[in-house]
N, C-alpha and C. Protein backbone atom coordinates (compact mmCIF):
# COMPACT_ATOMS: atom_id res chain seq x y z
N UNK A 1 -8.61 68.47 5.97
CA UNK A 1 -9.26 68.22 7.24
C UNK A 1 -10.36 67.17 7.06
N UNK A 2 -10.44 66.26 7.89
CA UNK A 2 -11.18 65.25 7.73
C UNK A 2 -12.89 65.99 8.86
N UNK A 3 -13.61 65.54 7.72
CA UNK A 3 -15.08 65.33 8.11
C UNK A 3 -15.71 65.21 9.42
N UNK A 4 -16.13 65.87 10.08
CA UNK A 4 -16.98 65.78 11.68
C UNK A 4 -18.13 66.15 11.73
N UNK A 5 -18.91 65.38 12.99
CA UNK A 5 -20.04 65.62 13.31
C UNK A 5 -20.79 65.80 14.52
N UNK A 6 -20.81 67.33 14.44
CA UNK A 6 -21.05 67.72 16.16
C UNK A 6 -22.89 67.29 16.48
N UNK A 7 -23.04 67.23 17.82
CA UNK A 7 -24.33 66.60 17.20
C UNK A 7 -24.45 66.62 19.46
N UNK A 8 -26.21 66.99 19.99
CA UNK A 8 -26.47 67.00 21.30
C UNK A 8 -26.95 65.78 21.29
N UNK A 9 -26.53 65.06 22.18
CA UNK A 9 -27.60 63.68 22.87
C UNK A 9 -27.77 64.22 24.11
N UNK A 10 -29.10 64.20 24.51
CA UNK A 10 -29.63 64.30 26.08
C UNK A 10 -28.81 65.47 26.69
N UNK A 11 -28.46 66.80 26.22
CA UNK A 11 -27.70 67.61 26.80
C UNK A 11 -26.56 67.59 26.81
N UNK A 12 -26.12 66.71 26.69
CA UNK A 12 -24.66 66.31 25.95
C UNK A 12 -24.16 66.91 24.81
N UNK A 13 -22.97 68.00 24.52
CA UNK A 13 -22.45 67.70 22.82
C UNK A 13 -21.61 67.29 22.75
N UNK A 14 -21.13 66.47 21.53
CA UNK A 14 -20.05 65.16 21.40
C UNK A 14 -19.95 65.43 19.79
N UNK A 15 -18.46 65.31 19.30
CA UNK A 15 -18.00 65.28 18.24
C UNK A 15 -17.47 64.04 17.65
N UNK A 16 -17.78 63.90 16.55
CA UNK A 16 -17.30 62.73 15.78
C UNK A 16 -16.72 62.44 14.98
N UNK A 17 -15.77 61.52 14.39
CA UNK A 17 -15.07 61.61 12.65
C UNK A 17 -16.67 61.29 12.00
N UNK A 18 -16.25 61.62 10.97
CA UNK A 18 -17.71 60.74 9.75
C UNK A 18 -16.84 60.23 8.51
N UNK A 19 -16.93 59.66 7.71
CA UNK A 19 -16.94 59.10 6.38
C UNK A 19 -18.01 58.67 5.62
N UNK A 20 -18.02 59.09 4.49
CA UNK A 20 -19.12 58.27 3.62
C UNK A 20 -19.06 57.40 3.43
N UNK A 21 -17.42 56.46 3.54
CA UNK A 21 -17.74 55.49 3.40
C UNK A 21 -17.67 54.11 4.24
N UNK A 22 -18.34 54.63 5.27
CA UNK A 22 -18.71 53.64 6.47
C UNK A 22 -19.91 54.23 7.10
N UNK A 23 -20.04 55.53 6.53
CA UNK A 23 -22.11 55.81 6.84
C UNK A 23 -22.78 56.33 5.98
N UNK A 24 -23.86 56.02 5.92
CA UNK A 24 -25.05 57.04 4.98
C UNK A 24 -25.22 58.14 4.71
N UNK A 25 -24.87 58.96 5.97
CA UNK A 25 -25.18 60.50 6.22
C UNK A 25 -25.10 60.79 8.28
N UNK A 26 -24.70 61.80 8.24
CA UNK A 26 -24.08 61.97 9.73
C UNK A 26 -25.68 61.62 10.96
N UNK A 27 -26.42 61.31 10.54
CA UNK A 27 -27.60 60.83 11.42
C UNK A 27 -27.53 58.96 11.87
N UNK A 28 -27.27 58.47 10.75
CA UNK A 28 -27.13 56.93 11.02
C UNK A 28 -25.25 57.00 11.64
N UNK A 29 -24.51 58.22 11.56
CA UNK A 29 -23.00 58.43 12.39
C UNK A 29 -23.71 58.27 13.55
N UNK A 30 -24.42 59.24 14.11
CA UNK A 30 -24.25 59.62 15.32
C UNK A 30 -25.18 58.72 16.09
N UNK A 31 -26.38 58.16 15.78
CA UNK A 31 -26.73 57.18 16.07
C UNK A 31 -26.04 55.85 16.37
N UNK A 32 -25.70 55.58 15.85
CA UNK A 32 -24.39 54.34 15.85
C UNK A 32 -23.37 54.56 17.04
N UNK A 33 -22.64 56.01 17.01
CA UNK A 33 -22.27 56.59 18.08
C UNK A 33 -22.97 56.40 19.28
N UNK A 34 -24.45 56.36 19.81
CA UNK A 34 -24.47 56.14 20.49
C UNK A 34 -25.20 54.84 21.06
N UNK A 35 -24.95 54.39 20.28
CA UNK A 35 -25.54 52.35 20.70
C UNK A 35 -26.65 52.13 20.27
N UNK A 36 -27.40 53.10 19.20
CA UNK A 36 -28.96 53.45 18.86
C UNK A 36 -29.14 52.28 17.61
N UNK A 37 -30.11 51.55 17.93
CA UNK A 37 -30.34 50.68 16.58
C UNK A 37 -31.38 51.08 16.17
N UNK A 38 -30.79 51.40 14.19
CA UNK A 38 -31.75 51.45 13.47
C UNK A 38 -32.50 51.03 12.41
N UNK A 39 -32.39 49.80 12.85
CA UNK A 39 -33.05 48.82 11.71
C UNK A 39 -34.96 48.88 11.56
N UNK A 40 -35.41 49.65 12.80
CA UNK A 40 -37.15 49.92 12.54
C UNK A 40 -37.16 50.86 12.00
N UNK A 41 -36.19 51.82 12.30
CA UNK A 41 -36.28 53.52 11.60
C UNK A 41 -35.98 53.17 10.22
N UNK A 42 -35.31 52.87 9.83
CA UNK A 42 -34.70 52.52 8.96
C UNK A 42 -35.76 51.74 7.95
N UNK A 43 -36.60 50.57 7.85
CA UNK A 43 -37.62 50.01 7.46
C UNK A 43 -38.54 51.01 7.28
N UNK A 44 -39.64 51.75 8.53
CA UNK A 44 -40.02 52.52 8.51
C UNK A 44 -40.33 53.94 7.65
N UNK A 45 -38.77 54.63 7.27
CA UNK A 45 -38.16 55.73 6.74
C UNK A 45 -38.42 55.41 4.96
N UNK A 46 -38.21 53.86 4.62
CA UNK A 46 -38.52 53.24 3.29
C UNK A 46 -39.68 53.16 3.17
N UNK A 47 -40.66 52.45 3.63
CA UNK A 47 -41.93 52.58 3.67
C UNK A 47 -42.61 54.14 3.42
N UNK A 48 -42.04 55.10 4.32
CA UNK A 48 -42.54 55.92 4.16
C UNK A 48 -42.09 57.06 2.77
N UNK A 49 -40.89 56.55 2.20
CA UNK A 49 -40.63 57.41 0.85
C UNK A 49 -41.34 56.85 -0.14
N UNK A 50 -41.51 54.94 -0.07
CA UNK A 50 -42.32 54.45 -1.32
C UNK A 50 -43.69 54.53 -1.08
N UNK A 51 -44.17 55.08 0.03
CA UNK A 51 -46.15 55.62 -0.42
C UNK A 51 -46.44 56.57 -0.12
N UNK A 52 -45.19 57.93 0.42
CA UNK A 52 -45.54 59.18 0.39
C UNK A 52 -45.81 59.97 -0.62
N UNK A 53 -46.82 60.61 -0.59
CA UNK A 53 -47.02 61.79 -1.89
C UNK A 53 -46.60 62.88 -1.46
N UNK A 54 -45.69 63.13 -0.53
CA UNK A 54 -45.00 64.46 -0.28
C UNK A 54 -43.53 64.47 -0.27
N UNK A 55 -43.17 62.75 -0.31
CA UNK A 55 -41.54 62.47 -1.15
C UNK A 55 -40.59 62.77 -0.11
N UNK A 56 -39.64 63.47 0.03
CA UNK A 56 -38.51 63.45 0.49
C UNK A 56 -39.08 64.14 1.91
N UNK A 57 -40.22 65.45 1.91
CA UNK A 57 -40.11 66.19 2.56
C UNK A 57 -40.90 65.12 3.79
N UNK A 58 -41.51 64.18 3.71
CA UNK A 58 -42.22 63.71 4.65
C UNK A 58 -41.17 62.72 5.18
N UNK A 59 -40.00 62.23 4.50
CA UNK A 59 -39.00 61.78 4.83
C UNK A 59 -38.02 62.25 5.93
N UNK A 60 -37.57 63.64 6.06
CA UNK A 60 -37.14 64.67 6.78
C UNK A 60 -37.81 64.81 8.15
N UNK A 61 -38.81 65.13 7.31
CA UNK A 61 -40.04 65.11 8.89
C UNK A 61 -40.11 64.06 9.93
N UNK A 62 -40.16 62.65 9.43
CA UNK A 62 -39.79 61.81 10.09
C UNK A 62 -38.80 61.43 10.86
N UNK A 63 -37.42 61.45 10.37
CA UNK A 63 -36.57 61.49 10.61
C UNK A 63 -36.00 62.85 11.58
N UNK A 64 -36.59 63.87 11.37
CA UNK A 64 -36.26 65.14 12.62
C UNK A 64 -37.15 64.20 13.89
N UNK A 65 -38.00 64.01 14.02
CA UNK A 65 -39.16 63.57 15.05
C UNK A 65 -38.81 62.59 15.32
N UNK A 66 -38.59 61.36 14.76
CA UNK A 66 -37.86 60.43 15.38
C UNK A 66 -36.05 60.37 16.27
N UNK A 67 -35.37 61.05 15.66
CA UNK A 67 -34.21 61.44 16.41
C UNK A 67 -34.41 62.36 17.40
N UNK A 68 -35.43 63.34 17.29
CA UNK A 68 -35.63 63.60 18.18
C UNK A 68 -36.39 63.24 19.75
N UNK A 69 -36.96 61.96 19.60
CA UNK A 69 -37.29 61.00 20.13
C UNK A 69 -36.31 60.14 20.97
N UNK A 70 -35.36 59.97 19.85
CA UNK A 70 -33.89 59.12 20.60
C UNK A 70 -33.57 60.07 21.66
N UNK A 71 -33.61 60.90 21.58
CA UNK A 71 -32.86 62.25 22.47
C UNK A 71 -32.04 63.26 21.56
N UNK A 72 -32.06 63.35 20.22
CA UNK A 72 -30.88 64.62 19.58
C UNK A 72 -31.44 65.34 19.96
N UNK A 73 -30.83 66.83 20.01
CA UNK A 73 -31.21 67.96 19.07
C UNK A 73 -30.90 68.92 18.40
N UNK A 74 -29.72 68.55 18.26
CA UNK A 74 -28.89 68.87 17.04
C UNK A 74 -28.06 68.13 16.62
N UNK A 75 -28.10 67.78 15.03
CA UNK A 75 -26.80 67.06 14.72
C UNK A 75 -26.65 68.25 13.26
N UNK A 76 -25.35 67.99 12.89
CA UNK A 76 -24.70 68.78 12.15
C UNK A 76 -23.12 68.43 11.66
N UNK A 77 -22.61 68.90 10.68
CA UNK A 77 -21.37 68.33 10.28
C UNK A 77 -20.53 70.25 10.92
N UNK A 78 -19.32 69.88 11.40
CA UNK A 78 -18.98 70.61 11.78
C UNK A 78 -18.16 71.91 10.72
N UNK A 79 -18.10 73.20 10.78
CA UNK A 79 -17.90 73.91 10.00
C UNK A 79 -16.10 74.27 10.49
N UNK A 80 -15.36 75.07 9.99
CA UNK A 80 -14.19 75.28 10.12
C UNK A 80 -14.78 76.53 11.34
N UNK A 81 -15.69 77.27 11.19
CA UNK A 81 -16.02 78.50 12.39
C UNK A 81 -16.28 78.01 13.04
N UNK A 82 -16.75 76.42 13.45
CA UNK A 82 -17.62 75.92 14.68
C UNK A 82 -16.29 75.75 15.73
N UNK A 83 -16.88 76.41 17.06
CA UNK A 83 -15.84 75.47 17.80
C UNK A 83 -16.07 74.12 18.02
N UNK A 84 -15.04 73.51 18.43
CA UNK A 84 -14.93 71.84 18.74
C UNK A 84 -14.73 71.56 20.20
């Protein structure tokens, strides 16, 4: 079974294929999915791993708060129990 990613925009849920190897991780999927450019987040998200002293976790943080900004609020790779 190939890879998915269920994921809310604006009240919306919408499912997706994913691959690794045409995305990063199912956040820059679903973004892309929906016409979202992330080339500031993206800059931003670097900046903030090379002068954070809290490392990955302030990375996360960002990245929940900013997508959640776009409008997510949930994204997720879909499980075999999830419905579709």
């Amino acid at each position: 079974m190939a890879r998915q990613v269920i994921y809310i925009f604006k009240g919306q849920t919408k499912t997706i294929p994913f691959s690794y190897d045409i995305h990063h991780d199912l956040y820059e999927a679903a973004a892309e999915a929906e016409g979202i450019d992330l080339k500031k987040f993206l800059s931003m998200e670097k900046q903030i791993a090379l002068t954070s002293k809290k490392g990955a976790k302030a990375e996360k943080e960002f990245r929940k708060s900013e997508f959640a900004r776009f409008g997510f609020t949930s994204i997720k790779f879909v499980r075999e129990d999830d419905e579709v």
